[in-house]
PDB file of N, CA and C in Angstrom:
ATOM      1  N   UNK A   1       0.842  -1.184   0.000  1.00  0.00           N
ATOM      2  CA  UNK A   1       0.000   0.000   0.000  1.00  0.00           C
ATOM      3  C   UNK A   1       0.882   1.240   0.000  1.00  0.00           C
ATOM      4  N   UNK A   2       0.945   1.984  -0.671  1.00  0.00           N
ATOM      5  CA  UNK A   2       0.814   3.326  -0.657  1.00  0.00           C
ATOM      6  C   UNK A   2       0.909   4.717   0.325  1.00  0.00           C
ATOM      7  N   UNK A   3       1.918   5.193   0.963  1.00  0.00           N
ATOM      8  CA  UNK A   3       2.132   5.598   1.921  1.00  0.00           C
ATOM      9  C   UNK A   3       0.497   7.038   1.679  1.00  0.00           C
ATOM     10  N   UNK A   4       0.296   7.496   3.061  1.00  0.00           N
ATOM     11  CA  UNK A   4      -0.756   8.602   3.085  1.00  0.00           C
ATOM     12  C   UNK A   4      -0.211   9.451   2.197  1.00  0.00           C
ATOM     13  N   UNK A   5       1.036   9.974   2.790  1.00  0.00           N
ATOM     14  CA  UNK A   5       2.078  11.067   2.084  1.00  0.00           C
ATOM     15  C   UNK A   5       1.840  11.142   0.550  1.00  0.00           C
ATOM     16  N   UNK A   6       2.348   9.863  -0.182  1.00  0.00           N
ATOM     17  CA  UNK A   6       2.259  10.170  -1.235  1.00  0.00           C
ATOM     18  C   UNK A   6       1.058   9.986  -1.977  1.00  0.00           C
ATOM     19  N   UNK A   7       0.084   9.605  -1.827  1.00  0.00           N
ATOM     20  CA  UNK A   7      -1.310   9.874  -2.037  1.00  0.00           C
ATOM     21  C   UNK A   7      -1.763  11.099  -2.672  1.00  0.00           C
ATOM     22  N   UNK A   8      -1.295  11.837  -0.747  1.00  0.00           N
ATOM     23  CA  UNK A   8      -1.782  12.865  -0.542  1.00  0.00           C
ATOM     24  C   UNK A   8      -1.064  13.990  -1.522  1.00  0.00           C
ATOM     25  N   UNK A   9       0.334  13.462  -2.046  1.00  0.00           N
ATOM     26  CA  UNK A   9       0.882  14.370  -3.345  1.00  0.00           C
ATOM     27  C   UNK A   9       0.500  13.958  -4.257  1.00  0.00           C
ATOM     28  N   UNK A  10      -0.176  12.975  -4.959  1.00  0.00           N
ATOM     29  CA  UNK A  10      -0.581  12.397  -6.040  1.00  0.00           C
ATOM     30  C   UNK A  10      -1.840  13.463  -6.156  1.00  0.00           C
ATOM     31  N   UNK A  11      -2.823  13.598  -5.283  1.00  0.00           N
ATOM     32  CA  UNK A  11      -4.069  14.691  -5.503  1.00  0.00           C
ATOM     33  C   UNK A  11      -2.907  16.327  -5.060  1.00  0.00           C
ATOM     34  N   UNK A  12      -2.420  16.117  -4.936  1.00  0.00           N
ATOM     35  CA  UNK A  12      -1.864  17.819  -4.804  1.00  0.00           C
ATOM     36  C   UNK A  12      -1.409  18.016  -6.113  1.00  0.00           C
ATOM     37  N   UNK A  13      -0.813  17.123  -6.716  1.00  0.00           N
ATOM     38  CA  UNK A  13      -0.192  17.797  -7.992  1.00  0.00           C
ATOM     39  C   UNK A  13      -1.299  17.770  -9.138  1.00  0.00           C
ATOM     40  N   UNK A  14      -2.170  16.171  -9.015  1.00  0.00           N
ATOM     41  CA  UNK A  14      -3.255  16.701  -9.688  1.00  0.00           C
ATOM     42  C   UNK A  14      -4.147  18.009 -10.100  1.00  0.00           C
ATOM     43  N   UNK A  15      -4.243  17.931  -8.817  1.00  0.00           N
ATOM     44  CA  UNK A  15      -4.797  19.620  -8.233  1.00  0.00           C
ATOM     45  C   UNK A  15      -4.449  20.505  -9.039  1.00  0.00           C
ATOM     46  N   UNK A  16      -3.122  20.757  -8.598  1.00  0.00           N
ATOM     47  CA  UNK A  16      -2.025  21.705  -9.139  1.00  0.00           C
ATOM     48  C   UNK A  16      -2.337  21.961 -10.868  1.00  0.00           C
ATOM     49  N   UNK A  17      -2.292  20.459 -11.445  1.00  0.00           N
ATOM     50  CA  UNK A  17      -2.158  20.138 -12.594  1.00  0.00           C
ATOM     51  C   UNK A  17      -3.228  21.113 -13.304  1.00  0.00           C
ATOM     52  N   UNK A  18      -4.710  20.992 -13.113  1.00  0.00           N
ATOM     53  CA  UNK A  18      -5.721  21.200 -13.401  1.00  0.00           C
ATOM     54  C   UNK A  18      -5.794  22.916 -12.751  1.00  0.00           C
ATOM     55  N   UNK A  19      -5.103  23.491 -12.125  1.00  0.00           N
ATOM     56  CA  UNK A  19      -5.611  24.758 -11.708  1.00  0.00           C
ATOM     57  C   UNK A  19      -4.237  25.588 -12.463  1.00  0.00           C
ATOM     58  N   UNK A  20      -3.182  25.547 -12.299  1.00  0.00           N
ATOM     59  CA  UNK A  20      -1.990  26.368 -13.304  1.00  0.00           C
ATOM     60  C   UNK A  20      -1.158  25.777 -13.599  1.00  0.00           C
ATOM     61  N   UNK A  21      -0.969  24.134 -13.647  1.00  0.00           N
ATOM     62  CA  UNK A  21      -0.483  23.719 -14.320  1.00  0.00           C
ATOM     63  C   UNK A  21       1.178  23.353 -13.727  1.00  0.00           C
ATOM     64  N   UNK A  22       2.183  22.386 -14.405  1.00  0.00           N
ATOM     65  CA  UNK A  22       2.684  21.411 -13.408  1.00  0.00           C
ATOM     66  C   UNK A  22       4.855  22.400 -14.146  1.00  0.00           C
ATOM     67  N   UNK A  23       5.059  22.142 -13.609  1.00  0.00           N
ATOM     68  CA  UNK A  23       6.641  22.600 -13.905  1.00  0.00           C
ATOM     69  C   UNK A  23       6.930  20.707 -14.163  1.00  0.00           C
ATOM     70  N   UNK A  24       8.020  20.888 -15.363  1.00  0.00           N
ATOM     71  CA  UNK A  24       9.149  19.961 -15.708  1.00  0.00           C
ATOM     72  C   UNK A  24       8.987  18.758 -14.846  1.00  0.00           C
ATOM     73  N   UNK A  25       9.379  19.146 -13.610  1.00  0.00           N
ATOM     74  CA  UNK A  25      10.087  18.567 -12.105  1.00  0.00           C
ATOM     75  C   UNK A  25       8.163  17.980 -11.831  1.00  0.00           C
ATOM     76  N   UNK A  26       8.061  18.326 -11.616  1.00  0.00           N
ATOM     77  CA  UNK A  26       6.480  18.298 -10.851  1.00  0.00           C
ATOM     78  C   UNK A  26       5.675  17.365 -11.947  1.00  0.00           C
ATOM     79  N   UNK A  27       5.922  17.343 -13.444  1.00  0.00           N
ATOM     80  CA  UNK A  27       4.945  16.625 -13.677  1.00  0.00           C
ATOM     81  C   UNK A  27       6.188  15.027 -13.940  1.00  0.00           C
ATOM     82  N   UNK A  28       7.353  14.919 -14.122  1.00  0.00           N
ATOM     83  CA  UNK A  28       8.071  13.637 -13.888  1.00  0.00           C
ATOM     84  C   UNK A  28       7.998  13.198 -12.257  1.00  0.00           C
ATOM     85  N   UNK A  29       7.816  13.763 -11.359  1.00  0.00           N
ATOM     86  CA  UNK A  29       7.719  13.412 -10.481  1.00  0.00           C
ATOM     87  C   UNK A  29       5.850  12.794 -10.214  1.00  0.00           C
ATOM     88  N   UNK A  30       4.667  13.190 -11.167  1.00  0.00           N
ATOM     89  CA  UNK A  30       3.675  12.689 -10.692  1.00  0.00           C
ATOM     90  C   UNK A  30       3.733  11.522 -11.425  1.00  0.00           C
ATOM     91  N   UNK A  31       5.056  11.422 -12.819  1.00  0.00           N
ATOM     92  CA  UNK A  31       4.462  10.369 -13.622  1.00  0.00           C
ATOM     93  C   UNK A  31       5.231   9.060 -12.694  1.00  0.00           C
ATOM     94  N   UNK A  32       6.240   9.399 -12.146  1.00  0.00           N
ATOM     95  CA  UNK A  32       6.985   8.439 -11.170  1.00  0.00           C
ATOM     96  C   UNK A  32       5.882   7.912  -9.755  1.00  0.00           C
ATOM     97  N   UNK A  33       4.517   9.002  -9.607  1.00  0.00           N
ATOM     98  CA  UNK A  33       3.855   8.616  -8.010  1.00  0.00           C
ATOM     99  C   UNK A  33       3.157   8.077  -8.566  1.00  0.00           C
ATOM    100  N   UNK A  34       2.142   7.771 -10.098  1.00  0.00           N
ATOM    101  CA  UNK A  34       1.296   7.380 -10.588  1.00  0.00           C
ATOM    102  C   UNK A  34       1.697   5.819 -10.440  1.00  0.00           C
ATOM    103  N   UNK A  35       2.568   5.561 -11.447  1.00  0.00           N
ATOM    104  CA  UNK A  35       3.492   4.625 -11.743  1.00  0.00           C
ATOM    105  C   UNK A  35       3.702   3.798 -10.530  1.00  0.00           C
ATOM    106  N   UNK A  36       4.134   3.994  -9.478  1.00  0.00           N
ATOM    107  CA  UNK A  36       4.321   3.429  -8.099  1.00  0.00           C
ATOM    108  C   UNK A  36       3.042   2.984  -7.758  1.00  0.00           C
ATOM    109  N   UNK A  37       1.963   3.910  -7.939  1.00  0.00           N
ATOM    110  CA  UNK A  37       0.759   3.358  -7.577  1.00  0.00           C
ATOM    111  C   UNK A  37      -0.032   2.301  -7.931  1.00  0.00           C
ATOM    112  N   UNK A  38       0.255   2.459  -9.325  1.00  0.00           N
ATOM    113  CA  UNK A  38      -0.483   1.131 -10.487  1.00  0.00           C
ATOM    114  C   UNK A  38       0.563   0.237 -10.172  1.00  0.00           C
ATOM    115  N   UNK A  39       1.523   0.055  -9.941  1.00  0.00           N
ATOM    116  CA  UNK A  39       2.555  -1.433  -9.914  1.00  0.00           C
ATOM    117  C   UNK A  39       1.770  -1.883  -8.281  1.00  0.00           C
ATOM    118  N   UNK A  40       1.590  -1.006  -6.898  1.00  0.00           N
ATOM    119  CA  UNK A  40       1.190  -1.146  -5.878  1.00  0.00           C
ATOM    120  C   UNK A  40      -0.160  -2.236  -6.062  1.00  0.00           C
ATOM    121  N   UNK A  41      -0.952  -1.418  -6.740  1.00  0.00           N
ATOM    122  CA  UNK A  41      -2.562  -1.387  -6.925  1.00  0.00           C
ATOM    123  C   UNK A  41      -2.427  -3.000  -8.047  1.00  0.00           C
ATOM    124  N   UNK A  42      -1.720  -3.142  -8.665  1.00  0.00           N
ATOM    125  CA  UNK A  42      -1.654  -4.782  -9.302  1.00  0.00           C
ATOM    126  C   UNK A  42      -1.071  -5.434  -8.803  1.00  0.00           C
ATOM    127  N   UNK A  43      -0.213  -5.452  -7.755  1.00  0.00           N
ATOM    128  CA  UNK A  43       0.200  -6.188  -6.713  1.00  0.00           C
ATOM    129  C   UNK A  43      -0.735  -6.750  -5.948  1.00  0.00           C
ATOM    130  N   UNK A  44      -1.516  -5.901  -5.094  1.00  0.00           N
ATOM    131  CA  UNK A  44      -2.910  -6.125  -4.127  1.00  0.00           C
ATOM    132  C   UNK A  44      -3.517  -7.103  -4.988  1.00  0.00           C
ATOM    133  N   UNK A  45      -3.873  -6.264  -6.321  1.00  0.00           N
ATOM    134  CA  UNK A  45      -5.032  -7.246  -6.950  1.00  0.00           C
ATOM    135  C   UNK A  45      -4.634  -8.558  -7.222  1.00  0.00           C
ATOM    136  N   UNK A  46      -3.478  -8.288  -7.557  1.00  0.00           N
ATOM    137  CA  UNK A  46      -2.727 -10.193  -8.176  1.00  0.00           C
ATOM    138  C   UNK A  46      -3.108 -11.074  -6.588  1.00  0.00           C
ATOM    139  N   UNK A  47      -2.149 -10.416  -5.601  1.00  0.00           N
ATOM    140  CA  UNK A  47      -2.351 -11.321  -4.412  1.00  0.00           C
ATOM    141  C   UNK A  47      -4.109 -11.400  -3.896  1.00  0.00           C
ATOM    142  N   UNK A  48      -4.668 -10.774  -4.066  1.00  0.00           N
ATOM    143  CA  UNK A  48      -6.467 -11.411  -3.631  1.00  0.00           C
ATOM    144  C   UNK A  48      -6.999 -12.217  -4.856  1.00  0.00           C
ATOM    145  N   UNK A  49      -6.922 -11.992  -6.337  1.00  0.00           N
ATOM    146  CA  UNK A  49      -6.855 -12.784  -6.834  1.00  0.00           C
ATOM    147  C   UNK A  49      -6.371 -14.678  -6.545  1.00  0.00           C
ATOM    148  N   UNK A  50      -4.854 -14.271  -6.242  1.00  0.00           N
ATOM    149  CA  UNK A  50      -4.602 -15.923  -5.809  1.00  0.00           C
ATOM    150  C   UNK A  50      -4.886 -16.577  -4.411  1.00  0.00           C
ATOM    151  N   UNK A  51      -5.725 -16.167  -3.940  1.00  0.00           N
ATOM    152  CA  UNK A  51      -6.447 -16.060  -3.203  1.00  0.00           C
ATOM    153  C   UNK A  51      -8.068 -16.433  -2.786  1.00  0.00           C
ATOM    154  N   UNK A  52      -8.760 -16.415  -4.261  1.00  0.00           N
ATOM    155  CA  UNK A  52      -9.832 -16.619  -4.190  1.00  0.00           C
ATOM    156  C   UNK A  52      -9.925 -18.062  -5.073  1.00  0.00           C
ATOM    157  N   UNK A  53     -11.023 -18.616  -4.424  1.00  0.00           N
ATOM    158  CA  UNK A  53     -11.545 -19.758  -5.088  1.00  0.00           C
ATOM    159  C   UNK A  53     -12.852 -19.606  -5.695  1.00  0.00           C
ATOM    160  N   UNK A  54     -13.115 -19.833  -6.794  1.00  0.00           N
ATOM    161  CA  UNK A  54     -14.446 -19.803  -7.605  1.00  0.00           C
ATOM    162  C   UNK A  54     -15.100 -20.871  -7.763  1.00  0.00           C
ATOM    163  N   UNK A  55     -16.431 -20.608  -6.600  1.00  0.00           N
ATOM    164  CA  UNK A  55     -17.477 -22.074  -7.089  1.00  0.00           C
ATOM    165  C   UNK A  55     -18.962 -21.692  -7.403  1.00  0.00           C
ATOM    166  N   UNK A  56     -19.573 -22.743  -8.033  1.00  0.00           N
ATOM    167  CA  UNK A  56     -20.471 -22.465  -8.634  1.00  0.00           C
ATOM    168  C   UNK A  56     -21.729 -22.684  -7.909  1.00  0.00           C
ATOM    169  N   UNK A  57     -22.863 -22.641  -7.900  1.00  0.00           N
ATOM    170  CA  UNK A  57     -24.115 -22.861  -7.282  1.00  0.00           C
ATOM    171  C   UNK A  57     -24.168 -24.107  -6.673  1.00  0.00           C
ATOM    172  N   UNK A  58     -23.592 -25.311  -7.566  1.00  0.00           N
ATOM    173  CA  UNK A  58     -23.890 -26.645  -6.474  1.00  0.00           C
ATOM    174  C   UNK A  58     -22.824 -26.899  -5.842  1.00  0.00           C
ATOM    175  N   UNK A  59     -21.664 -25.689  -5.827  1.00  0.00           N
ATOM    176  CA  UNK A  59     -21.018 -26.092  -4.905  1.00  0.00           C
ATOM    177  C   UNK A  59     -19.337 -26.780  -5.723  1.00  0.00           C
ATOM    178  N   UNK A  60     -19.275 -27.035  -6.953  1.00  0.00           N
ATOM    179  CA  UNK A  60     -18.125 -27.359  -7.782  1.00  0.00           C
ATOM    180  C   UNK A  60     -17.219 -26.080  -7.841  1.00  0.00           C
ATOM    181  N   UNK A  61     -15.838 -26.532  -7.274  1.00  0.00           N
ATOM    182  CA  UNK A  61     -14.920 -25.402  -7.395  1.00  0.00           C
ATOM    183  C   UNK A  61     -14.446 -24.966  -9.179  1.00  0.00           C
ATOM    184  N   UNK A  62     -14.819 -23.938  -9.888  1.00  0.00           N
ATOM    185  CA  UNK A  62     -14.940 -24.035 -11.198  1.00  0.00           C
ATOM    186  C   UNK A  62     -13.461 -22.511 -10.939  1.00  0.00           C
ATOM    187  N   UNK A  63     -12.728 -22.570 -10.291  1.00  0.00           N
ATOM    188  CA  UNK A  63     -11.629 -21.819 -10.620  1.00  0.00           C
ATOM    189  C   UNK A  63     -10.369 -22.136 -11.694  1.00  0.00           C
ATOM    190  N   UNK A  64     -10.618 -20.999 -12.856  1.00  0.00           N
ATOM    191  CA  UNK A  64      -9.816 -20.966 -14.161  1.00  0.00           C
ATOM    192  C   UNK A  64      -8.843 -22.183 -13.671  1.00  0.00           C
ATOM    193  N   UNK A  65      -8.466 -23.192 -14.661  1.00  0.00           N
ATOM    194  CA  UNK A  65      -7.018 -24.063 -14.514  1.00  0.00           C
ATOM    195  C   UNK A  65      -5.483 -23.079 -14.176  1.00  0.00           C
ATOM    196  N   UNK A  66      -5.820 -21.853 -14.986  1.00  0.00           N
ATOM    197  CA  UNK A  66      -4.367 -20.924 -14.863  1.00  0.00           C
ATOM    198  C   UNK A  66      -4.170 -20.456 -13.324  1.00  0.00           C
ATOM    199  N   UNK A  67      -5.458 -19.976 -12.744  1.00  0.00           N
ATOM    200  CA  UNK A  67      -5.115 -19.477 -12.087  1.00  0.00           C
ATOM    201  C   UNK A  67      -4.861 -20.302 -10.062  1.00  0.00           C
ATOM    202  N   UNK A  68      -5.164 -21.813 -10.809  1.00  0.00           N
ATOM    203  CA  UNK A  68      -4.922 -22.771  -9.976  1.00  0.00           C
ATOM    204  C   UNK A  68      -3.635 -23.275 -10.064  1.00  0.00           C
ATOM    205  N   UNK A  69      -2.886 -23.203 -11.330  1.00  0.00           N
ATOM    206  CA  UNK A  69      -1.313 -23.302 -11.318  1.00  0.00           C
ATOM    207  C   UNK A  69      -0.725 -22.502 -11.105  1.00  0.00           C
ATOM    208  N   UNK A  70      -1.186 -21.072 -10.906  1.00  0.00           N
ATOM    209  CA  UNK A  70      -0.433 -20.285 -10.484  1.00  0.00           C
ATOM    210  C   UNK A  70      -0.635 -20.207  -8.902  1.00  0.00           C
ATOM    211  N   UNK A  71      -1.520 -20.500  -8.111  1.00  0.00           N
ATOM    212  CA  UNK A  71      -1.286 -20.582  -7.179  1.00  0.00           C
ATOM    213  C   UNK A  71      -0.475 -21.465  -6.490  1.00  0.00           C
ATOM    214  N   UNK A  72      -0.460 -23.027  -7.205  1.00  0.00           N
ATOM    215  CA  UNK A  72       0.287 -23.939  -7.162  1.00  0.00           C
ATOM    216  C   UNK A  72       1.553 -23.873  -6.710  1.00  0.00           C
ATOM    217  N   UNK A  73       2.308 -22.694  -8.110  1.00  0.00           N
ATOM    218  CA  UNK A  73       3.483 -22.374  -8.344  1.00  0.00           C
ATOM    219  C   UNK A  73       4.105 -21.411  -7.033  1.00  0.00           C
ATOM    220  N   UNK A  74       2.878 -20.921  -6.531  1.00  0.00           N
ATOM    221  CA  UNK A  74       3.727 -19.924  -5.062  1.00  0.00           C
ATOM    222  C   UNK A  74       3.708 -20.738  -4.207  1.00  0.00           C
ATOM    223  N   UNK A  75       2.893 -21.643  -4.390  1.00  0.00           N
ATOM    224  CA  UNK A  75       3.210 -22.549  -2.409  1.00  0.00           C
ATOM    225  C   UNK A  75       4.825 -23.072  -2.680  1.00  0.00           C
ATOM    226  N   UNK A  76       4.802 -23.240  -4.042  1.00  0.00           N
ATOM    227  CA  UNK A  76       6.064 -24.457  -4.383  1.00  0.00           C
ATOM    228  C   UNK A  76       7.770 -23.366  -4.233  1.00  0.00           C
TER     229      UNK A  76
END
């Protein structure tokens, strides 16, 4: 996760962005907090992903084959 801090600069420069606009420095630096965030934010999702099991109404575990070898592959 994502420290508060930089969050909280991710909407400041936004901000910034949208009201007068970002200097050199300021907008490589949001494309570097963005960036951190989406690698963060597909991290989380990958790990609850391998994580979940998918079953169906009567009860048959119908979770994708891939994503049962890939879980496979982390216990191992």
């Amino acid at each position: 996760m994502l420290s508060k801090e930089k969050i909280a600069r991710i909407n400041a420069l936004s901000k910034k962005s949208k009201s007068q606009g970002l200097t050199n420095e300021e907008t490589q630096e949001q494309k570097a907090l963005r960036e951190e965030y989406i690698n963060t934010f597909r991290a989380s999702m990958e790990n609850t992903l391998h994580s979940v099991t998918i079953v169906d109404p009567e009860g048959n575990d119908v979770t994708p084959e891939k994503l049962k070898e890939q879980k496979k592959n982390l216990k191992h």
